[in-house]
N, C-alpha and C. Protein backbone atom coordinates (compact mmCIF):
# COMPACT_ATOMS: atom_id res chain seq x y z
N UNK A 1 -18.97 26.94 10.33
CA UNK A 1 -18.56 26.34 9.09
C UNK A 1 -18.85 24.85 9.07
N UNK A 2 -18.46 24.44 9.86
CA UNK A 2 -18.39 22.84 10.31
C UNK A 2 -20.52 22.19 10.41
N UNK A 3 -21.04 23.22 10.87
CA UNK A 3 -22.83 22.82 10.96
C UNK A 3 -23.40 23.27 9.50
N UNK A 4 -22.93 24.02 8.96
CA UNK A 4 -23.43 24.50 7.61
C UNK A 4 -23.81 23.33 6.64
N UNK A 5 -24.90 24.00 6.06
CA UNK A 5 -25.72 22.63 5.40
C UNK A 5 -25.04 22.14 3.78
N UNK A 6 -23.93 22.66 3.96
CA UNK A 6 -23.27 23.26 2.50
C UNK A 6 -21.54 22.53 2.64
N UNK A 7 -21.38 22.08 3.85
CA UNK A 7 -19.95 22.14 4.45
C UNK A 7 -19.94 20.15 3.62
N UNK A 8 -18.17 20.41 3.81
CA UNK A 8 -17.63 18.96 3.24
C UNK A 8 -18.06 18.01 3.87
N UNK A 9 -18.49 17.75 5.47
CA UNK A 9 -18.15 16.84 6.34
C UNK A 9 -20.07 16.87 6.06
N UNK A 10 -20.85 17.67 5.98
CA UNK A 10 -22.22 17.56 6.02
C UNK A 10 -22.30 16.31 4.41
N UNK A 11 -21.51 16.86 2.91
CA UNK A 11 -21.52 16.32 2.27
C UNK A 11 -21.53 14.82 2.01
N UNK A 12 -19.93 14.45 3.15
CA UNK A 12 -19.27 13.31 3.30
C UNK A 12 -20.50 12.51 3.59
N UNK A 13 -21.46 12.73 4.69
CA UNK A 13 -22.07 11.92 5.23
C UNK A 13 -23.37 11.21 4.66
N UNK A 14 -23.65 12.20 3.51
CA UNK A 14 -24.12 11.55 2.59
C UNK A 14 -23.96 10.40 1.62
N UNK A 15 -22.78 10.04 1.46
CA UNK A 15 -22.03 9.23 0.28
C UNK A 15 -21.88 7.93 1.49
N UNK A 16 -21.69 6.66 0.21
CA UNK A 16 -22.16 5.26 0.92
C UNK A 16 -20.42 5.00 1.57
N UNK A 17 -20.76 3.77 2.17
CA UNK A 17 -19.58 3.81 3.42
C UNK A 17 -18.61 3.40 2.59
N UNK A 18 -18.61 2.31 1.26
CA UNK A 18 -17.30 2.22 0.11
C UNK A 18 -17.00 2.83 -0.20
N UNK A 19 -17.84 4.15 -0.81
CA UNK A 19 -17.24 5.61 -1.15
C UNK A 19 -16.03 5.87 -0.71
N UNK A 20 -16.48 5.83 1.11
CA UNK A 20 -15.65 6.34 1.89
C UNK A 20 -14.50 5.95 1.93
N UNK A 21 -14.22 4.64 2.07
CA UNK A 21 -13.50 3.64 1.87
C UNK A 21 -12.30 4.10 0.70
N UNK A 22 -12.88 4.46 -0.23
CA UNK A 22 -12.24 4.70 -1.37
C UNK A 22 -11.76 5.87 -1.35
N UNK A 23 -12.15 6.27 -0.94
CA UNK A 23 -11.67 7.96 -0.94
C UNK A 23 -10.82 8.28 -0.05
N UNK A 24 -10.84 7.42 1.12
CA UNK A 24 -9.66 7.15 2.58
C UNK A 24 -8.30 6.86 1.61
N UNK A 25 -8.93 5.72 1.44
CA UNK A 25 -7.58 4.61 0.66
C UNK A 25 -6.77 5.35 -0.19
N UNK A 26 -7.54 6.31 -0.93
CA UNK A 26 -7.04 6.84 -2.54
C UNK A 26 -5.90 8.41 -2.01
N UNK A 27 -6.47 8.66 -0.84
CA UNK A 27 -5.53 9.73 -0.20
C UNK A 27 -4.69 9.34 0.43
N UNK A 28 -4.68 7.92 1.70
CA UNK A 28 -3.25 7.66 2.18
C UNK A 28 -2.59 6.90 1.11
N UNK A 29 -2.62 6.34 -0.37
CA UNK A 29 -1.74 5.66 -0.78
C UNK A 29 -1.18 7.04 -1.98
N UNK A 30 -1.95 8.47 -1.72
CA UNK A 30 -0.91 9.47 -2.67
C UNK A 30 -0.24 10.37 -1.56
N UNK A 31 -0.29 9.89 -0.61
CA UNK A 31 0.69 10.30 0.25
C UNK A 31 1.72 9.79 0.53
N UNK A 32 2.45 8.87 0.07
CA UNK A 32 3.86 8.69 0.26
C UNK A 32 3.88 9.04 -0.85
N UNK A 33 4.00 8.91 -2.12
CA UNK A 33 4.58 9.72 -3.14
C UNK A 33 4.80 11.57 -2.65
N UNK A 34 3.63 12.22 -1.87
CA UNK A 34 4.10 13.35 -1.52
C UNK A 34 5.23 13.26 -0.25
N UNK A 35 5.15 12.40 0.19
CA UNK A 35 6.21 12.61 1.85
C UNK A 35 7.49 12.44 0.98
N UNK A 36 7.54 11.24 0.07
CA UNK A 36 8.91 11.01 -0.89
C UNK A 36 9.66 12.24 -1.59
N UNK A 37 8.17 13.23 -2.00
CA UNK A 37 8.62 14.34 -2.61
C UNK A 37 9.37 15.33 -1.31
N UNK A 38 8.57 15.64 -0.66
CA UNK A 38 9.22 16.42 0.68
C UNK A 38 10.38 16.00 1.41
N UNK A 39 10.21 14.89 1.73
CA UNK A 39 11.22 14.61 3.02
C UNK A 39 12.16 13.19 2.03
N UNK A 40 13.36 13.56 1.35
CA UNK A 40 14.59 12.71 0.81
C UNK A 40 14.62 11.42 1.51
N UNK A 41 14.56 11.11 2.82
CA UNK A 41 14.77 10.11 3.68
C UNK A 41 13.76 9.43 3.12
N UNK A 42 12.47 9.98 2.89
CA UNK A 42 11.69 9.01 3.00
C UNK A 42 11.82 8.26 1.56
N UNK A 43 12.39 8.80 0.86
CA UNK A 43 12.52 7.95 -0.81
C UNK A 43 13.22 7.07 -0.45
N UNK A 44 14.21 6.91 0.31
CA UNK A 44 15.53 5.68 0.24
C UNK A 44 15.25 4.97 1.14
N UNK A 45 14.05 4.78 1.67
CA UNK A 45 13.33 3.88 2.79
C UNK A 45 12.46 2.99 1.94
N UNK A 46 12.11 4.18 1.06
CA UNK A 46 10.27 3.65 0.49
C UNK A 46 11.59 2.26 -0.65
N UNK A 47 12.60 3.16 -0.77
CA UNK A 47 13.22 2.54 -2.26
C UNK A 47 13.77 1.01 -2.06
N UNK A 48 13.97 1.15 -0.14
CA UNK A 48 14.66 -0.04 0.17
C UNK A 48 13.88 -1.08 0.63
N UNK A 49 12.59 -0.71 0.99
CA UNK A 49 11.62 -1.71 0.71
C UNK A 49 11.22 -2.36 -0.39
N UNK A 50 10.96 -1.54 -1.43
CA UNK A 50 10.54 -1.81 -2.81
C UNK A 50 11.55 -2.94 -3.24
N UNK A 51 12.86 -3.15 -3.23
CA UNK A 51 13.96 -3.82 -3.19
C UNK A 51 13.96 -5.09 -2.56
N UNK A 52 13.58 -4.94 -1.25
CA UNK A 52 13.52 -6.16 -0.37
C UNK A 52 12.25 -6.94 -0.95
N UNK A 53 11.00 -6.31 -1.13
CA UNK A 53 10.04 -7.14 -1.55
C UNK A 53 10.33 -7.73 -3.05
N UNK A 54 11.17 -7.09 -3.48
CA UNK A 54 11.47 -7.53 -4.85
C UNK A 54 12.07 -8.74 -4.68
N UNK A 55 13.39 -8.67 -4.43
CA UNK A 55 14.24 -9.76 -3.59
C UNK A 55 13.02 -10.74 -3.09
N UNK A 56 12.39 -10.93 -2.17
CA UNK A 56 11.79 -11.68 -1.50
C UNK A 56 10.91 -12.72 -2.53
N UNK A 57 10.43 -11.90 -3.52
CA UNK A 57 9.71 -12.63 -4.42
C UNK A 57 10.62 -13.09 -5.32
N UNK A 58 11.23 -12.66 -6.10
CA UNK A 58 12.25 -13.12 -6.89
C UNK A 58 12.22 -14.77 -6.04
N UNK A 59 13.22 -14.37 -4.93
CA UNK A 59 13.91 -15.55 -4.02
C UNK A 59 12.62 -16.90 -3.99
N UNK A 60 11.31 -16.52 -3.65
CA UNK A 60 10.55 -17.08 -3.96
C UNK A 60 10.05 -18.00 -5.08
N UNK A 61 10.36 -17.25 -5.99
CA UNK A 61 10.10 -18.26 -7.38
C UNK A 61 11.40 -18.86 -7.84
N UNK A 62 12.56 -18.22 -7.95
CA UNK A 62 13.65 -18.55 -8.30
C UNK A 62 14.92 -19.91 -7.19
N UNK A 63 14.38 -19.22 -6.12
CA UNK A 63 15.46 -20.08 -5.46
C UNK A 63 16.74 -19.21 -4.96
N UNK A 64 17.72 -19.94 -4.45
CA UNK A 64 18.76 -19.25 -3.95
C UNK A 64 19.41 -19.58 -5.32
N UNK A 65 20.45 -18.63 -6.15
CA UNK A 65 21.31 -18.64 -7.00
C UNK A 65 21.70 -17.20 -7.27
N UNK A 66 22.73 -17.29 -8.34
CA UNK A 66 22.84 -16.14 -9.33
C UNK A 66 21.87 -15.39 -10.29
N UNK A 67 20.56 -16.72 -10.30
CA UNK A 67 19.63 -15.80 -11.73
C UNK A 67 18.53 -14.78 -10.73
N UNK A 68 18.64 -15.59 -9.48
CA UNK A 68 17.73 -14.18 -8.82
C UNK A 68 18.56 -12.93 -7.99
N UNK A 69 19.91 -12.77 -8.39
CA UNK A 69 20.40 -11.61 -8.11
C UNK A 69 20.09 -10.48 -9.54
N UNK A 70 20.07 -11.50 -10.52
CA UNK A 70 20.26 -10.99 -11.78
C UNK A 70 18.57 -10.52 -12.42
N UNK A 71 17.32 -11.16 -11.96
CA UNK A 71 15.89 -10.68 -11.91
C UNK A 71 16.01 -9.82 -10.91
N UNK A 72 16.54 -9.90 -9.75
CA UNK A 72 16.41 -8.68 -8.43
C UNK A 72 16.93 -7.53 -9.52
N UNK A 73 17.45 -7.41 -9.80
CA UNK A 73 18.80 -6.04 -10.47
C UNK A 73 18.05 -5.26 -11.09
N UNK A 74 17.19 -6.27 -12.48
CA UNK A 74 16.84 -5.81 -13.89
C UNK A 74 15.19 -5.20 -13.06
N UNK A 75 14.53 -5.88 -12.19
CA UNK A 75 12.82 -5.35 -11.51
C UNK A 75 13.60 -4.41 -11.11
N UNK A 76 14.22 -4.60 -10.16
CA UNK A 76 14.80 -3.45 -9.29
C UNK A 76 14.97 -2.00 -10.24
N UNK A 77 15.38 -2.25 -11.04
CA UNK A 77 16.34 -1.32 -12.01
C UNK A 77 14.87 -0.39 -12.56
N UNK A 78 13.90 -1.29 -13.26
CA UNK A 78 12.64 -0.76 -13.55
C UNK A 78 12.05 -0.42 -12.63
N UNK A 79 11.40 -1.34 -11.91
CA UNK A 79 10.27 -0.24 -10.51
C UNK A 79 10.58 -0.11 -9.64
N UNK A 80 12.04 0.08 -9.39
CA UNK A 80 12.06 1.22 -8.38
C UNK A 80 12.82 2.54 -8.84
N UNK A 81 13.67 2.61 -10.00
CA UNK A 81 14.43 3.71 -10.30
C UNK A 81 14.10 4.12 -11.07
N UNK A 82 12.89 3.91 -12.35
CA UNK A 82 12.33 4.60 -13.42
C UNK A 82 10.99 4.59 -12.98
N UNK A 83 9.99 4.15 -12.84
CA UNK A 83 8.63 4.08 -12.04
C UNK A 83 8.70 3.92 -10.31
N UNK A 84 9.49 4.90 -9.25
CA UNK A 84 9.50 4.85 -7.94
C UNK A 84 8.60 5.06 -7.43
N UNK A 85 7.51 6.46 -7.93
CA UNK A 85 6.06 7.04 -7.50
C UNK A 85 5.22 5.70 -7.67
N UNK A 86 5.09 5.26 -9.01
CA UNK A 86 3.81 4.67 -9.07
C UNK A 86 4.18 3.68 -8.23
N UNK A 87 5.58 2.69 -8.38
CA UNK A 87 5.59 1.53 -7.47
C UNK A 87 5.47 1.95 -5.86
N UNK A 88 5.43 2.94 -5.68
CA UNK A 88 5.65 2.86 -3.91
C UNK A 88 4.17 3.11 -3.92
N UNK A 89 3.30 3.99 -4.40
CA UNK A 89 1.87 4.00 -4.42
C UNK A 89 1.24 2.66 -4.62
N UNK A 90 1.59 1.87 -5.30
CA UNK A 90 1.41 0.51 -5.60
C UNK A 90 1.69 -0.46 -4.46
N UNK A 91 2.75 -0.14 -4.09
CA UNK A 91 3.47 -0.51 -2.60
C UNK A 91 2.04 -0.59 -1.49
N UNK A 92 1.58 0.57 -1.12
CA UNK A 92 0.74 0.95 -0.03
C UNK A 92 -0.53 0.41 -0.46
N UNK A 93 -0.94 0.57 -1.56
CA UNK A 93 -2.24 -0.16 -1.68
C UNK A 93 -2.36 -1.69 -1.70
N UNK A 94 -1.03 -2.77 -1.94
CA UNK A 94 -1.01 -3.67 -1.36
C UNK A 94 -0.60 -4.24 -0.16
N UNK A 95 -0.10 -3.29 0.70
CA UNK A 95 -0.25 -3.47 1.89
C UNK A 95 -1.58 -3.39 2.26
N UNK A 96 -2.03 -2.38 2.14
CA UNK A 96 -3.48 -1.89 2.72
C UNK A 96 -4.55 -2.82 2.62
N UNK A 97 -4.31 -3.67 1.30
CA UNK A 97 -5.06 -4.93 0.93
C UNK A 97 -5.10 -5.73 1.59
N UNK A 98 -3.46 -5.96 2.10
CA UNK A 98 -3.28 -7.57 2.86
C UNK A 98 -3.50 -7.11 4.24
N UNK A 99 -3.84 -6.04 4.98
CA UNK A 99 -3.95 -5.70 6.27
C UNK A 99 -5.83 -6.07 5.94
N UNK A 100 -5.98 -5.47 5.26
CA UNK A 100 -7.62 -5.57 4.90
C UNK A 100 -8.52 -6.72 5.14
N UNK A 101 -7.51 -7.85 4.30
CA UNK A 101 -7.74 -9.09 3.86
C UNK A 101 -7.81 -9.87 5.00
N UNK A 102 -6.68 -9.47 6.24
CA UNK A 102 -6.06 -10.16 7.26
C UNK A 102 -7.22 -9.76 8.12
N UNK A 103 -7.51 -8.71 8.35
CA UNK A 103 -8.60 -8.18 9.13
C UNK A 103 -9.81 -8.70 9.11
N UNK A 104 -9.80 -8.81 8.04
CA UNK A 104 -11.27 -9.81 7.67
C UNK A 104 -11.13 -11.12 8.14
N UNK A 105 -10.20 -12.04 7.97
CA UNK A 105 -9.98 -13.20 8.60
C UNK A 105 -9.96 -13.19 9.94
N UNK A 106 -9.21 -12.40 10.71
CA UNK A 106 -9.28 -12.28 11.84
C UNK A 106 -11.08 -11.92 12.69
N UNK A 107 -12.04 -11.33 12.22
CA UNK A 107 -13.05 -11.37 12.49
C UNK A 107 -13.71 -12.46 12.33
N UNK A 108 -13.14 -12.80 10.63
CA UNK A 108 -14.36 -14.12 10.57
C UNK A 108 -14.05 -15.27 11.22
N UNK A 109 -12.92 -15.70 11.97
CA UNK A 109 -12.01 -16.88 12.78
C UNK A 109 -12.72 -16.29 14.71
N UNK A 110 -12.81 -14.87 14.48
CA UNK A 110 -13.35 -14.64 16.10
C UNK A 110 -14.41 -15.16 16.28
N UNK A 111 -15.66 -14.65 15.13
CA UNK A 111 -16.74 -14.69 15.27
C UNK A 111 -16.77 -16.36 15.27
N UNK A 112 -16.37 -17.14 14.59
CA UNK A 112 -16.46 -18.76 14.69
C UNK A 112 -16.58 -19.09 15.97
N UNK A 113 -15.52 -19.14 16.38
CA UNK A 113 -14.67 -18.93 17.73
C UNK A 113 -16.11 -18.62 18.68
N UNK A 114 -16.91 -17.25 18.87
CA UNK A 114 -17.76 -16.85 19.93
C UNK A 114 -19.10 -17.99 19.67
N UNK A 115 -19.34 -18.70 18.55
CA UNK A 115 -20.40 -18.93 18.58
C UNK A 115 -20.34 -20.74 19.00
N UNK A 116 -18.96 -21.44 19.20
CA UNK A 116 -19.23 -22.27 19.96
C UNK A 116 -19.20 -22.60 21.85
């Protein structure tokens, strides 16, 4: 199955390496929406992140007070308890970005680095 001139993985290897890229990316970031669906735990994890990053930014623009408990509440309230799927999918693809992004820096700071 796997040598067949007809098989997925013969297919795959045809298509350019962003393809790939994209097609990686586009399956691990609809997989926590399915693990969320399966496994309960994992919603009130995904939910309590979504929260903290909320918080974090809020705190960020706002400052320490009362009006960013009160922006935490009302985001909170919208993307994570009426839009939870799309924001936690949203979630992973900006992680995936900033690991991406970071990765890239980290090469292009090595490679500097080897060539003096």
């Amino acid at each position: 199955m796997l040598g067949e001139k007809g098989s997925v993985l013969a297919l795959f290897k045809t298509v350019p390496m962003i393809a790939k890229i994209a097609i990686v990316t586009i399956i691990a970031v609809l997989i926590v929406p399915g693990a969320m669906a399966v496994f309960p735990i994992a919603k009130y994890v995904i939910m309590a992140l979504l929260i903290f990053f909320i918080y974090e930014l809020v705190l960020r623009a706002l400052g320490k007070g009362i009006l960013t408990f009160v922006v935490t509440g009302m985001l909170a309230y919208f993307i994570v308890y009426k839009y939870l799927y799309l924001s936690a999918s949203l979630m992973m693809f900006y992680i995936f970005l900033g690991f991406g992004l970071v990765s890239v820096f980290f090469w292009g700071t090595s490679t500097l680095s080897r060539k003096k």
